[in-house]
PDB file of N, CA and C in Angstrom:
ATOM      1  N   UNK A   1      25.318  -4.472  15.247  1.00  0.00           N
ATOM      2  CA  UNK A   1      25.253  -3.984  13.875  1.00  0.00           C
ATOM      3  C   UNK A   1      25.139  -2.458  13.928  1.00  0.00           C
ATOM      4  N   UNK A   2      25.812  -1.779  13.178  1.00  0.00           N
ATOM      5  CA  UNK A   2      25.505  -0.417  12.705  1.00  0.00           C
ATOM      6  C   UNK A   2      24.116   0.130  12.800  1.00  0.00           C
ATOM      7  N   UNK A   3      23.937   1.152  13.319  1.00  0.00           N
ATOM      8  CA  UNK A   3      22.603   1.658  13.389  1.00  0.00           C
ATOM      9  C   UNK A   3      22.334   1.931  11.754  1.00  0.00           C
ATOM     10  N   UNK A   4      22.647   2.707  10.896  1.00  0.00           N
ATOM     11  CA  UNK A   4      22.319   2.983   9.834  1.00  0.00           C
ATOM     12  C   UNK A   4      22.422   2.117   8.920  1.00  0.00           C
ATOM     13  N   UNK A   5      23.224   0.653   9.180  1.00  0.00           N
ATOM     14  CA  UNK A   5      23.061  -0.711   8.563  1.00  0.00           C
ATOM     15  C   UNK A   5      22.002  -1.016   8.590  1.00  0.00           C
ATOM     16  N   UNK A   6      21.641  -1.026   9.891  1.00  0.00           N
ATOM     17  CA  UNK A   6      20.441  -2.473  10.795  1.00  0.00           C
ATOM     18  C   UNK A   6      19.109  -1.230   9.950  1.00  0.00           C
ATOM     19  N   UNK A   7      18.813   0.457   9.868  1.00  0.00           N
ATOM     20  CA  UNK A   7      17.932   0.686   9.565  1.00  0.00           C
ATOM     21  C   UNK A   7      17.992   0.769   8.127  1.00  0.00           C
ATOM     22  N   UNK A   8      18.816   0.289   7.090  1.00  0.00           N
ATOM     23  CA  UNK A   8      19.020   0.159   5.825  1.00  0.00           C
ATOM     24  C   UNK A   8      18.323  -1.234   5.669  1.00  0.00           C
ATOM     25  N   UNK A   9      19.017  -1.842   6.224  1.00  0.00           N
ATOM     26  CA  UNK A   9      18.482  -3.214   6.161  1.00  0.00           C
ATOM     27  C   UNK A   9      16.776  -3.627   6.358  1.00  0.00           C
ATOM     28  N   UNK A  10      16.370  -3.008   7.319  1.00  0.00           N
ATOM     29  CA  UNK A  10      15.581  -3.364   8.241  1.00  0.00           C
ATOM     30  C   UNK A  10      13.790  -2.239   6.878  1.00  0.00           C
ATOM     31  N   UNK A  11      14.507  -1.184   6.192  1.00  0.00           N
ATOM     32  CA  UNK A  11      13.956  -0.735   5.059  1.00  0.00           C
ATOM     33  C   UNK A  11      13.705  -1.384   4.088  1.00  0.00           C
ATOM     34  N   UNK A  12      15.086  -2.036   3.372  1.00  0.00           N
ATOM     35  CA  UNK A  12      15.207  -3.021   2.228  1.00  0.00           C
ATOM     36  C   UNK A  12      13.923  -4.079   2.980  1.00  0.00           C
ATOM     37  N   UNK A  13      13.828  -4.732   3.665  1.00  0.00           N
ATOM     38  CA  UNK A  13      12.958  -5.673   3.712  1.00  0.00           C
ATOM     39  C   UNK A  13      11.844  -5.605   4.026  1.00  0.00           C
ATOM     40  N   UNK A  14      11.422  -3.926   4.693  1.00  0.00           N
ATOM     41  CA  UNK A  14       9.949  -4.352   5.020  1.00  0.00           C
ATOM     42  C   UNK A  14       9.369  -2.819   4.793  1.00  0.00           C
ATOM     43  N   UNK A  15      10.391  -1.957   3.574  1.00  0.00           N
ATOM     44  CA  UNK A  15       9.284  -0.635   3.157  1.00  0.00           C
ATOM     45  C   UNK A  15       8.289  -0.739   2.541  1.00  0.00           C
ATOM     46  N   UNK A  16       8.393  -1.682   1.979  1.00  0.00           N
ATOM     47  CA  UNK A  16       7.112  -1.631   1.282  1.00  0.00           C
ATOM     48  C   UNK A  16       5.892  -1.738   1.939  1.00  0.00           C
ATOM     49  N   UNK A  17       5.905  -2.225   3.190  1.00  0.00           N
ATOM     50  CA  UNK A  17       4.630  -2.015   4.237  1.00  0.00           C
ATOM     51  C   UNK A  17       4.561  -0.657   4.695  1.00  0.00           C
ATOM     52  N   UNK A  18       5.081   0.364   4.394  1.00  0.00           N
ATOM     53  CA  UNK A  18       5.194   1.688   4.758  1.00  0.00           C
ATOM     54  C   UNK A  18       4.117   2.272   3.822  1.00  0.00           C
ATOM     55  N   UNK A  19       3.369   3.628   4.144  1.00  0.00           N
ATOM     56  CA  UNK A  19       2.779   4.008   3.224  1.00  0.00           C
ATOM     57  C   UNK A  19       3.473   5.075   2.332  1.00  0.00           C
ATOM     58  N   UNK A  20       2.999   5.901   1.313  1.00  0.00           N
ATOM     59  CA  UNK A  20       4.141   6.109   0.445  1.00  0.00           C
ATOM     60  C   UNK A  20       5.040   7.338   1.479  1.00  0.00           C
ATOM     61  N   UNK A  21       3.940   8.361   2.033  1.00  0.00           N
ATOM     62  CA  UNK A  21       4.126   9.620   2.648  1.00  0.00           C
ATOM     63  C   UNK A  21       5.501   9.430   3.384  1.00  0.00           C
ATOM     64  N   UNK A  22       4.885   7.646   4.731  1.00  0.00           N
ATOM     65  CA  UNK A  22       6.215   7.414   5.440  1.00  0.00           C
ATOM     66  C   UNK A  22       7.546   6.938   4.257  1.00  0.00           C
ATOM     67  N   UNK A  23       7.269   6.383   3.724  1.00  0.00           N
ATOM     68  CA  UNK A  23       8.456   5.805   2.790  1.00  0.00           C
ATOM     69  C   UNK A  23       9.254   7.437   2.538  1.00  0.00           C
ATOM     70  N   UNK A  24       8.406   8.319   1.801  1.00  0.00           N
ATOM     71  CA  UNK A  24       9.073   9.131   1.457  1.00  0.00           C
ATOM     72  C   UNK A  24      10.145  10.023   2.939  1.00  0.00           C
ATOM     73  N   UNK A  25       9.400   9.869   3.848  1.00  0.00           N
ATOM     74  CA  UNK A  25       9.996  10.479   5.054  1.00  0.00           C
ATOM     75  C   UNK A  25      11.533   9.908   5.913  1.00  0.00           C
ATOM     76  N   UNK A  26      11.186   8.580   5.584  1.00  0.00           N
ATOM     77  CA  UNK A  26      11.972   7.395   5.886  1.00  0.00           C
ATOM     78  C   UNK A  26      13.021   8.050   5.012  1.00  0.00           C
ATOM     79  N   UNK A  27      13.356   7.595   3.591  1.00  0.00           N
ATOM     80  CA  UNK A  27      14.175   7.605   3.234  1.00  0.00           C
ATOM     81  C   UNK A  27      14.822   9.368   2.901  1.00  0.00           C
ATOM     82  N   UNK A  28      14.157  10.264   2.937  1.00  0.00           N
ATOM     83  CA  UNK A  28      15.250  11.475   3.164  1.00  0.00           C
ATOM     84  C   UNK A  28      16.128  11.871   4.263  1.00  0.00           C
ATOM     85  N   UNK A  29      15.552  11.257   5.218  1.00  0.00           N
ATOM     86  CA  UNK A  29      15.945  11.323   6.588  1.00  0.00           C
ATOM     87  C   UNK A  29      17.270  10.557   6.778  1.00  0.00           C
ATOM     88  N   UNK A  30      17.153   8.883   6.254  1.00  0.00           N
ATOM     89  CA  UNK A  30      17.307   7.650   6.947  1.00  0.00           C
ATOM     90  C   UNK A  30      18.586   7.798   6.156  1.00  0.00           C
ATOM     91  N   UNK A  31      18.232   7.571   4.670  1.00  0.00           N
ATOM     92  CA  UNK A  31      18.963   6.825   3.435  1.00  0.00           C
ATOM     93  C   UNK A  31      19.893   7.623   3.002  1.00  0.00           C
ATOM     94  N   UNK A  32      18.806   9.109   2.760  1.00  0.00           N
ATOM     95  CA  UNK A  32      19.557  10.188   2.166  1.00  0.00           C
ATOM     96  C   UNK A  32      19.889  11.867   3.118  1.00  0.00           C
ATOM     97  N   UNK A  33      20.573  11.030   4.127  1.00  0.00           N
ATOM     98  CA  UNK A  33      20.949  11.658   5.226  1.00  0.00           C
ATOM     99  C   UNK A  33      20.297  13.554   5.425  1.00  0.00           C
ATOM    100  N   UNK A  34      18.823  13.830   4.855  1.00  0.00           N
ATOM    101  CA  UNK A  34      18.158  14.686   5.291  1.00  0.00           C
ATOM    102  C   UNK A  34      18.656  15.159   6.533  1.00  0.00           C
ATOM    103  N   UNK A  35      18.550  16.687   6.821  1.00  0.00           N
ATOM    104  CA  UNK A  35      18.218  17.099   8.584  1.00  0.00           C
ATOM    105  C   UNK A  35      16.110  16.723   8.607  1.00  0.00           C
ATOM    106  N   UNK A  36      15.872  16.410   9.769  1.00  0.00           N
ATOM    107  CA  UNK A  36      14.646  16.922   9.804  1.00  0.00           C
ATOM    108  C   UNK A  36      14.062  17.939   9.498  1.00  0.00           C
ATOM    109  N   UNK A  37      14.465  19.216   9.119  1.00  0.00           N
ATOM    110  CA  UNK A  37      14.533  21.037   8.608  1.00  0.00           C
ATOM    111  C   UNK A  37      14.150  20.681   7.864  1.00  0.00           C
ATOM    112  N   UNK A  38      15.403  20.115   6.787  1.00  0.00           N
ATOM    113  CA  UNK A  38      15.467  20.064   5.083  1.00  0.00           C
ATOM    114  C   UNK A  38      14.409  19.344   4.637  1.00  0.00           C
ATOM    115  N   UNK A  39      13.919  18.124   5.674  1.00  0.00           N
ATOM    116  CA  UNK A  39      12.874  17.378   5.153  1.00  0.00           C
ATOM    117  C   UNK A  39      11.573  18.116   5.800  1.00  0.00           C
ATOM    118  N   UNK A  40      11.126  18.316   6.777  1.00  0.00           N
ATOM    119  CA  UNK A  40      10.064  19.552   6.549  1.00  0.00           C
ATOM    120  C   UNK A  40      10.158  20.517   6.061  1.00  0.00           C
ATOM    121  N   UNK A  41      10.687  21.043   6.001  1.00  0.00           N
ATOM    122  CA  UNK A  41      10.175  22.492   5.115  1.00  0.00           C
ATOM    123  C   UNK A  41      10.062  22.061   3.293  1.00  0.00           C
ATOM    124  N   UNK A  42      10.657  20.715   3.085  1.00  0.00           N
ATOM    125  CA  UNK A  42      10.360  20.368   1.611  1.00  0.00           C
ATOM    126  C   UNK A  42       8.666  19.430   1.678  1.00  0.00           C
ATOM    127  N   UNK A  43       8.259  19.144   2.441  1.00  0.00           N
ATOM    128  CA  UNK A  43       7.556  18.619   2.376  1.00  0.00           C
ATOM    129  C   UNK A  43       6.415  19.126   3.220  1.00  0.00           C
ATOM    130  N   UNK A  44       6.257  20.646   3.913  1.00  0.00           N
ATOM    131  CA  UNK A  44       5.516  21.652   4.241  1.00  0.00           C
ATOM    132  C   UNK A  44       5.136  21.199   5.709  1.00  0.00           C
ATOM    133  N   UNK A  45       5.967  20.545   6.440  1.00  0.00           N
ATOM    134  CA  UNK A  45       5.439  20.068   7.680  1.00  0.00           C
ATOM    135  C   UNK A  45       6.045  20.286   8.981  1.00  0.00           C
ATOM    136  N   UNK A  46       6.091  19.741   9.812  1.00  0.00           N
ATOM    137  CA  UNK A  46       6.594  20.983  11.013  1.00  0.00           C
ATOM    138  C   UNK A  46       8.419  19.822  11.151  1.00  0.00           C
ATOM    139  N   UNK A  47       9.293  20.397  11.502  1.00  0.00           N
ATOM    140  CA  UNK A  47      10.270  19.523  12.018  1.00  0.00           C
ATOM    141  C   UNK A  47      10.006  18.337  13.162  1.00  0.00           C
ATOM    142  N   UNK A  48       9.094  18.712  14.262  1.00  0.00           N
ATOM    143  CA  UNK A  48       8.653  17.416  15.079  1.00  0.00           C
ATOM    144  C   UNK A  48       7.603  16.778  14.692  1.00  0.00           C
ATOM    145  N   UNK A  49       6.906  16.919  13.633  1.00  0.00           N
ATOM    146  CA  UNK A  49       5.788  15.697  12.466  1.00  0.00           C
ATOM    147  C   UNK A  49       7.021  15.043  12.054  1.00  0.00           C
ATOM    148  N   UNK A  50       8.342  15.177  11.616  1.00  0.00           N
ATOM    149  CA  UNK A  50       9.100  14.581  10.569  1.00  0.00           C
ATOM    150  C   UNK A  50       9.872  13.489  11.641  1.00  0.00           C
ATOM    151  N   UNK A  51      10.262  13.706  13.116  1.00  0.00           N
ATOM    152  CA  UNK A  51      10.825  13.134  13.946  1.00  0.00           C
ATOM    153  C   UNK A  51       9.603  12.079  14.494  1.00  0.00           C
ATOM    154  N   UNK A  52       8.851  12.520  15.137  1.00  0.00           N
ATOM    155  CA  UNK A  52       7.826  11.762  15.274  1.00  0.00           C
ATOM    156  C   UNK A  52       7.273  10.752  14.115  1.00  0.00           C
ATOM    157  N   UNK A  53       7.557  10.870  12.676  1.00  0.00           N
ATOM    158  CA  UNK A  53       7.271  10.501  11.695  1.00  0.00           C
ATOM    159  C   UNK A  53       8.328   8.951  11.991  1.00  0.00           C
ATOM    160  N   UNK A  54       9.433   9.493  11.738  1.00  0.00           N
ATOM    161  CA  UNK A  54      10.546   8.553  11.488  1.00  0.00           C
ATOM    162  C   UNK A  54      11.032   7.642  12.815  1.00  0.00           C
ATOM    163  N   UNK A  55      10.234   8.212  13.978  1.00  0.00           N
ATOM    164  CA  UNK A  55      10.083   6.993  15.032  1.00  0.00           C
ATOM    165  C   UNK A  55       9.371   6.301  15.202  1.00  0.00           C
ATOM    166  N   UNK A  56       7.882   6.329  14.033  1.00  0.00           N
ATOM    167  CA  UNK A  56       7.370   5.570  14.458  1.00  0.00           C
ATOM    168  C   UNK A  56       7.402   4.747  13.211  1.00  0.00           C
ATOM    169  N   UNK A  57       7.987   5.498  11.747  1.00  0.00           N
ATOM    170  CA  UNK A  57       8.487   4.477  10.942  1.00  0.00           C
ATOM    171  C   UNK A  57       9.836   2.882  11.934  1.00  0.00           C
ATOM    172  N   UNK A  58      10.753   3.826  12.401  1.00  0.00           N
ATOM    173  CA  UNK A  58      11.609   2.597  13.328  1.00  0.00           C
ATOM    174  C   UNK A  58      10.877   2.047  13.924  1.00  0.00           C
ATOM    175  N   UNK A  59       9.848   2.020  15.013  1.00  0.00           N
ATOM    176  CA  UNK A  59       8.947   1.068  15.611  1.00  0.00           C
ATOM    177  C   UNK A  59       8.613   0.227  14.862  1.00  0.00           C
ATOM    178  N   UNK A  60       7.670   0.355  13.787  1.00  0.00           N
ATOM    179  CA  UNK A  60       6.628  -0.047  12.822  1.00  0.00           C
ATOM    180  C   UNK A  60       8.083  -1.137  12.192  1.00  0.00           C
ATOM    181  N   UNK A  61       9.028  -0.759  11.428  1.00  0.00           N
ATOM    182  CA  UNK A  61      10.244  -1.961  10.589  1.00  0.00           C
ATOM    183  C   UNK A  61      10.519  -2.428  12.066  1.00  0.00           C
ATOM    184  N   UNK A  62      10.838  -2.216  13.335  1.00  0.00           N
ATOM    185  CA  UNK A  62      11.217  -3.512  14.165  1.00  0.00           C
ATOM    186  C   UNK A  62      10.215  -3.958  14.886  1.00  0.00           C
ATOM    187  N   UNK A  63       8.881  -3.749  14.288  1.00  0.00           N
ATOM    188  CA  UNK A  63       7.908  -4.463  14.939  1.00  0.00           C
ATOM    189  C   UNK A  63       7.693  -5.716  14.003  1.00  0.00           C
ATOM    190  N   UNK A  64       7.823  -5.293  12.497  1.00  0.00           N
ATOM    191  CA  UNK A  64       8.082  -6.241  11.745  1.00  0.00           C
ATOM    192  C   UNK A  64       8.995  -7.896  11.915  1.00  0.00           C
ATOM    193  N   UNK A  65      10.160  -6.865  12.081  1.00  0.00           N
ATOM    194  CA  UNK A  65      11.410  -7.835  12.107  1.00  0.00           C
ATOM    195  C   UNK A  65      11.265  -8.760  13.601  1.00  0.00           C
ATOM    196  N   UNK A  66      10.588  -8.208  14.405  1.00  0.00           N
ATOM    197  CA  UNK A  66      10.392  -9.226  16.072  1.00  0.00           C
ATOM    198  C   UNK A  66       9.403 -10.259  15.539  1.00  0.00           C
ATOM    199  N   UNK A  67       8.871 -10.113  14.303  1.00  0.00           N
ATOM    200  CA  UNK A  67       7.575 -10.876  14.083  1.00  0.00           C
ATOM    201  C   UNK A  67       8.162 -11.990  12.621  1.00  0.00           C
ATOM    202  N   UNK A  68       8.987 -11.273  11.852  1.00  0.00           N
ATOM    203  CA  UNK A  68       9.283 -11.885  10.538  1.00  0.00           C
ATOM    204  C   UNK A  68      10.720 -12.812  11.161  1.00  0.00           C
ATOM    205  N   UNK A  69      11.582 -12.128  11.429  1.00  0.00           N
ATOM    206  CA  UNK A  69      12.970 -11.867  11.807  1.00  0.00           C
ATOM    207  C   UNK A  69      13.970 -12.122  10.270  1.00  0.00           C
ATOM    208  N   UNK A  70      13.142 -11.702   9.389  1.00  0.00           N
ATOM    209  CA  UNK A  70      13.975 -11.791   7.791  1.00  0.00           C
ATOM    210  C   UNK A  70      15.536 -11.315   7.853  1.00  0.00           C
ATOM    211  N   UNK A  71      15.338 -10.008   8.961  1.00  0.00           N
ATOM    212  CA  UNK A  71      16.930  -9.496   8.348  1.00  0.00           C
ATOM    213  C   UNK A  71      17.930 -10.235   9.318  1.00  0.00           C
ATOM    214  N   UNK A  72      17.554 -10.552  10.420  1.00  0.00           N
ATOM    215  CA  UNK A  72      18.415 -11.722  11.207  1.00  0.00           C
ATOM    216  C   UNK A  72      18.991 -13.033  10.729  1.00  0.00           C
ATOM    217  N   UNK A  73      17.863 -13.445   9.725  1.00  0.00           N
ATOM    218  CA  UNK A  73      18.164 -14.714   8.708  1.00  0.00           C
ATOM    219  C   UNK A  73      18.658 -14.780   7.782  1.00  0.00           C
ATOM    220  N   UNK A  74      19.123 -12.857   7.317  1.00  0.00           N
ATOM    221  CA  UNK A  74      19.476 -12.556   5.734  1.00  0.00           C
ATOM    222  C   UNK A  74      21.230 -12.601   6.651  1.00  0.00           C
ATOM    223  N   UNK A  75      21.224 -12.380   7.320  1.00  0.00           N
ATOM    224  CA  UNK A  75      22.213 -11.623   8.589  1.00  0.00           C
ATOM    225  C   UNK A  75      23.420 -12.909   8.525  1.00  0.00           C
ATOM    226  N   UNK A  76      22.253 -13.564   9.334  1.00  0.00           N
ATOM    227  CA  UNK A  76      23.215 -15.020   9.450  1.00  0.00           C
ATOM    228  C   UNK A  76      23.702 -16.098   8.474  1.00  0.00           C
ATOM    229  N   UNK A  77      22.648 -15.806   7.144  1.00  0.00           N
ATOM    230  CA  UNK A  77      22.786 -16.765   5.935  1.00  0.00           C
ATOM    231  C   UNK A  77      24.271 -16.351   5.167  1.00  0.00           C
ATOM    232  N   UNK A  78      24.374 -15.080   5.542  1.00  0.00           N
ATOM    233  CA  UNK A  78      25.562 -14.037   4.407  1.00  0.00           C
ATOM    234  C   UNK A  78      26.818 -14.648   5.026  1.00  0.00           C
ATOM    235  N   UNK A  79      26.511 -14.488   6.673  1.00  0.00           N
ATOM    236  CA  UNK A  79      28.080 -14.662   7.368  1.00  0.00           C
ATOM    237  C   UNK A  79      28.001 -16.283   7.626  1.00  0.00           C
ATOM    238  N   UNK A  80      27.112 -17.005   7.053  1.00  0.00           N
ATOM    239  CA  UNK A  80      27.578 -18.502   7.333  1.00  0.00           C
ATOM    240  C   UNK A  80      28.023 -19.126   5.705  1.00  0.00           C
ATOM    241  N   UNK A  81      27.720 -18.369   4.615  1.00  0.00           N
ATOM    242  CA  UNK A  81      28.225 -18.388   2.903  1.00  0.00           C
ATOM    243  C   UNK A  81      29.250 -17.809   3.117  1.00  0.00           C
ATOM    244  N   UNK A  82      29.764 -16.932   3.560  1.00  0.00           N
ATOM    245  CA  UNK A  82      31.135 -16.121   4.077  1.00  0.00           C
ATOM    246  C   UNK A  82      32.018 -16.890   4.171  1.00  0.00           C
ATOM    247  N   UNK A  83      32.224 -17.805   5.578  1.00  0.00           N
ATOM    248  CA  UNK A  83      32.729 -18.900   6.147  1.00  0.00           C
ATOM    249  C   UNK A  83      32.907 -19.977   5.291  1.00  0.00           C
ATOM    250  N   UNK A  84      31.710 -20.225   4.751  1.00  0.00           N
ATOM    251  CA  UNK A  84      32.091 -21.716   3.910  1.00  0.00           C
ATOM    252  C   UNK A  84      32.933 -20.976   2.507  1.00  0.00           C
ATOM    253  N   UNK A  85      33.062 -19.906   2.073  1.00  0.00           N
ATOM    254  CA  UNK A  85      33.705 -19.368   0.875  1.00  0.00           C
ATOM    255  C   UNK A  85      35.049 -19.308   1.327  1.00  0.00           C
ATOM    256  N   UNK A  86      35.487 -19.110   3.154  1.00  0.00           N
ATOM    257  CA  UNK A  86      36.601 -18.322   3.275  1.00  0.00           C
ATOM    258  C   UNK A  86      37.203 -20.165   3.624  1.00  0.00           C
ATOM    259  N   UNK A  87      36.534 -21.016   4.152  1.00  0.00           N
ATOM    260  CA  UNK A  87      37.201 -22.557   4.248  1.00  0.00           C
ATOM    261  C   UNK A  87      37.394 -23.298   2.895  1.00  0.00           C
ATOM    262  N   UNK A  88      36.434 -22.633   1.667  1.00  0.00           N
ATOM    263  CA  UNK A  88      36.665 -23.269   0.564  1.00  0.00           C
ATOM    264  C   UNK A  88      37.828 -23.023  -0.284  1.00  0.00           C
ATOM    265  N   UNK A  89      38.267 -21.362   0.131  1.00  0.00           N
ATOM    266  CA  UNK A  89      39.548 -20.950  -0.725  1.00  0.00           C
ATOM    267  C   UNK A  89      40.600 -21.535  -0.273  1.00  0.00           C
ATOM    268  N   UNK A  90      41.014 -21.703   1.066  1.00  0.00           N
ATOM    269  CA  UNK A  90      41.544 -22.249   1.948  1.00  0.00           C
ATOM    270  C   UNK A  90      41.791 -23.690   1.302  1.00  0.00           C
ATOM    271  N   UNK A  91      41.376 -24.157   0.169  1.00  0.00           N
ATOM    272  CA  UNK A  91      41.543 -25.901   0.008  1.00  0.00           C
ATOM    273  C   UNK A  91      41.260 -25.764  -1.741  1.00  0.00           C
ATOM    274  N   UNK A  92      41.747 -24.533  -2.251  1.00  0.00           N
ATOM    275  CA  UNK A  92      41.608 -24.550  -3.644  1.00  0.00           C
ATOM    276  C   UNK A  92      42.332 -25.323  -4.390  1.00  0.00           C
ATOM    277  N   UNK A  93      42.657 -26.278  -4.339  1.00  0.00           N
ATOM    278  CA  UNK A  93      43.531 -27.363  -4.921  1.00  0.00           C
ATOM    279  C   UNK A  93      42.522 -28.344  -5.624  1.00  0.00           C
ATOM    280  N   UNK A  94      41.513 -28.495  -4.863  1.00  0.00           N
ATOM    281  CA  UNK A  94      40.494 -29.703  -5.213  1.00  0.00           C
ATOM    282  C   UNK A  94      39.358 -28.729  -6.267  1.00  0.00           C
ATOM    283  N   UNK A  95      39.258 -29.693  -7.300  1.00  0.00           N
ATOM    284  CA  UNK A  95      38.412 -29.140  -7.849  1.00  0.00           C
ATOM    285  C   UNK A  95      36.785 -29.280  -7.630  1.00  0.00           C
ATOM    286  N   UNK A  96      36.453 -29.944  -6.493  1.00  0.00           N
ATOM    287  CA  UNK A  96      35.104 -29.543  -5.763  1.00  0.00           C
ATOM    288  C   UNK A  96      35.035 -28.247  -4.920  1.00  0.00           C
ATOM    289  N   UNK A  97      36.179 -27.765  -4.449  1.00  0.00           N
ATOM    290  CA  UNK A  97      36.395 -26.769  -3.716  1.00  0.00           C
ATOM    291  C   UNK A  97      36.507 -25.574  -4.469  1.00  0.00           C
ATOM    292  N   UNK A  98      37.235 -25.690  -5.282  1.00  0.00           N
ATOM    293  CA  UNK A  98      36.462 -24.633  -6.301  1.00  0.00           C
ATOM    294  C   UNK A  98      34.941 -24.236  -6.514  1.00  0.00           C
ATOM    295  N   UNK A  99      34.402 -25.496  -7.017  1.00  0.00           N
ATOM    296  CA  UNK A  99      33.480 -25.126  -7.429  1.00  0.00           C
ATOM    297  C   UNK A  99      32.525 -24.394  -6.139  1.00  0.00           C
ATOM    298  N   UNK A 100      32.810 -24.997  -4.829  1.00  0.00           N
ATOM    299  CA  UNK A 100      32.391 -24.439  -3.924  1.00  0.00           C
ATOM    300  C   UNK A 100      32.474 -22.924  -3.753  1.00  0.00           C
ATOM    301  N   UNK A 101      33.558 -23.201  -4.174  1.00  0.00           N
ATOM    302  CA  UNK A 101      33.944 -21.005  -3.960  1.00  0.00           C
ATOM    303  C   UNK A 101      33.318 -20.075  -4.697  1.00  0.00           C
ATOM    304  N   UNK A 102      33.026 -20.841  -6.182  1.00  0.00           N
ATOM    305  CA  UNK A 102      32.526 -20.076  -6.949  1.00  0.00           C
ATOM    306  C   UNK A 102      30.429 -19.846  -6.664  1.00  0.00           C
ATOM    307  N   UNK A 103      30.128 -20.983  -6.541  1.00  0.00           N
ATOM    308  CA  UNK A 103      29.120 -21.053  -5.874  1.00  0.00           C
ATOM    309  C   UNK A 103      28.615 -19.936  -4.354  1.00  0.00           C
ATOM    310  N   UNK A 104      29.712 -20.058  -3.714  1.00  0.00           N
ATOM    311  CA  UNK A 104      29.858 -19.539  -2.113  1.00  0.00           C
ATOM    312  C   UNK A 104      29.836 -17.597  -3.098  1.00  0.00           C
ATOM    313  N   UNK A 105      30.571 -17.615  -3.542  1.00  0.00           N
ATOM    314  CA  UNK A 105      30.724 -15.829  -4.356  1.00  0.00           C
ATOM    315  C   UNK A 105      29.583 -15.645  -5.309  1.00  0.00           C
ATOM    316  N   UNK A 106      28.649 -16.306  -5.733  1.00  0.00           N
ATOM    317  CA  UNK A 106      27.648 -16.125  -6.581  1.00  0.00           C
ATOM    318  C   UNK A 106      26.569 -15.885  -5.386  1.00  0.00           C
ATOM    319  N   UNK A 107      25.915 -16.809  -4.249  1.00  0.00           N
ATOM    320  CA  UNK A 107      25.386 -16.518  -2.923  1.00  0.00           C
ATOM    321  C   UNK A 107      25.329 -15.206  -2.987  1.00  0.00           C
ATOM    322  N   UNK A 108      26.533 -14.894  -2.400  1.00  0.00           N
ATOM    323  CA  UNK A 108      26.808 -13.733  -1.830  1.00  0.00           C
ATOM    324  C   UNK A 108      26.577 -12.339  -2.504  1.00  0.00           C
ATOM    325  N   UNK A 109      26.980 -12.526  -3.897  1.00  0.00           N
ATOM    326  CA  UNK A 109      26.514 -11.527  -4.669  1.00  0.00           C
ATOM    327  C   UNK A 109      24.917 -10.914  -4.783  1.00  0.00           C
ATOM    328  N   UNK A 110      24.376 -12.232  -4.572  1.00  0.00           N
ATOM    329  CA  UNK A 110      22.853 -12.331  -4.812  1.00  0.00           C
ATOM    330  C   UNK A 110      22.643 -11.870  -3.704  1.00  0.00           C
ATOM    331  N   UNK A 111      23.400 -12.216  -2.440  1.00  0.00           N
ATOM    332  CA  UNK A 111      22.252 -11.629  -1.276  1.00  0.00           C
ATOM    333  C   UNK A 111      22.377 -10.152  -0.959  1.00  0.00           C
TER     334      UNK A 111
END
């Protein structure tokens, strides 16, 4: 997976265990492609507090995920609704298979 996927992802599911300071550090850096500079000097702190900051935010979300494994399960649930959407179009003739598809694209939207 994409590094900036897997740490998007790996945010979406477990920032909120962050405190706000890291959250805020996390995401100028992470989300909103900050330099470490731009994000210390806006936030009055040295450039290696902000690196050191945001490695131990990455530790802390995959210490989570070795323990939860949510985004592995969000991971595999998407690309196994995928599959059954891409075998259901595949047989759109039947009108259970439809309904499958439409079902399989509502999933997906949601996740």
């Amino acid at each position: 997976m994409e590094e900036i996927l897997r740490q998007a992802l790996l945010y979406d599911f477990y920032g909120e265990l962050l405190t706000r300071h890291q959250k805020r550090v996390y995401e100028e850096v992470v989300l909103n492609d900050y330099s470490f500079s731009e994000v210390a000097e806006d936030l009055g702190i040295s450039r290696q507090g902000v690196h050191d900051m945001i490695k131990r935010c990455n530790k802390l979300l995959l210490g989570y995920e070795e323990k939860l494994h949510l985004v592995e399960k969000f991971v595999s649930l998407r690309e196994q609704v995928g599959k059954i959407e891409k075998l259901a179009k595949e047989e759109t003739e039947n009108l259970a298979m439809r309904e499958i598809t439409s079902i399989c694209a509502t999933i997906l939207e949601e996740l």
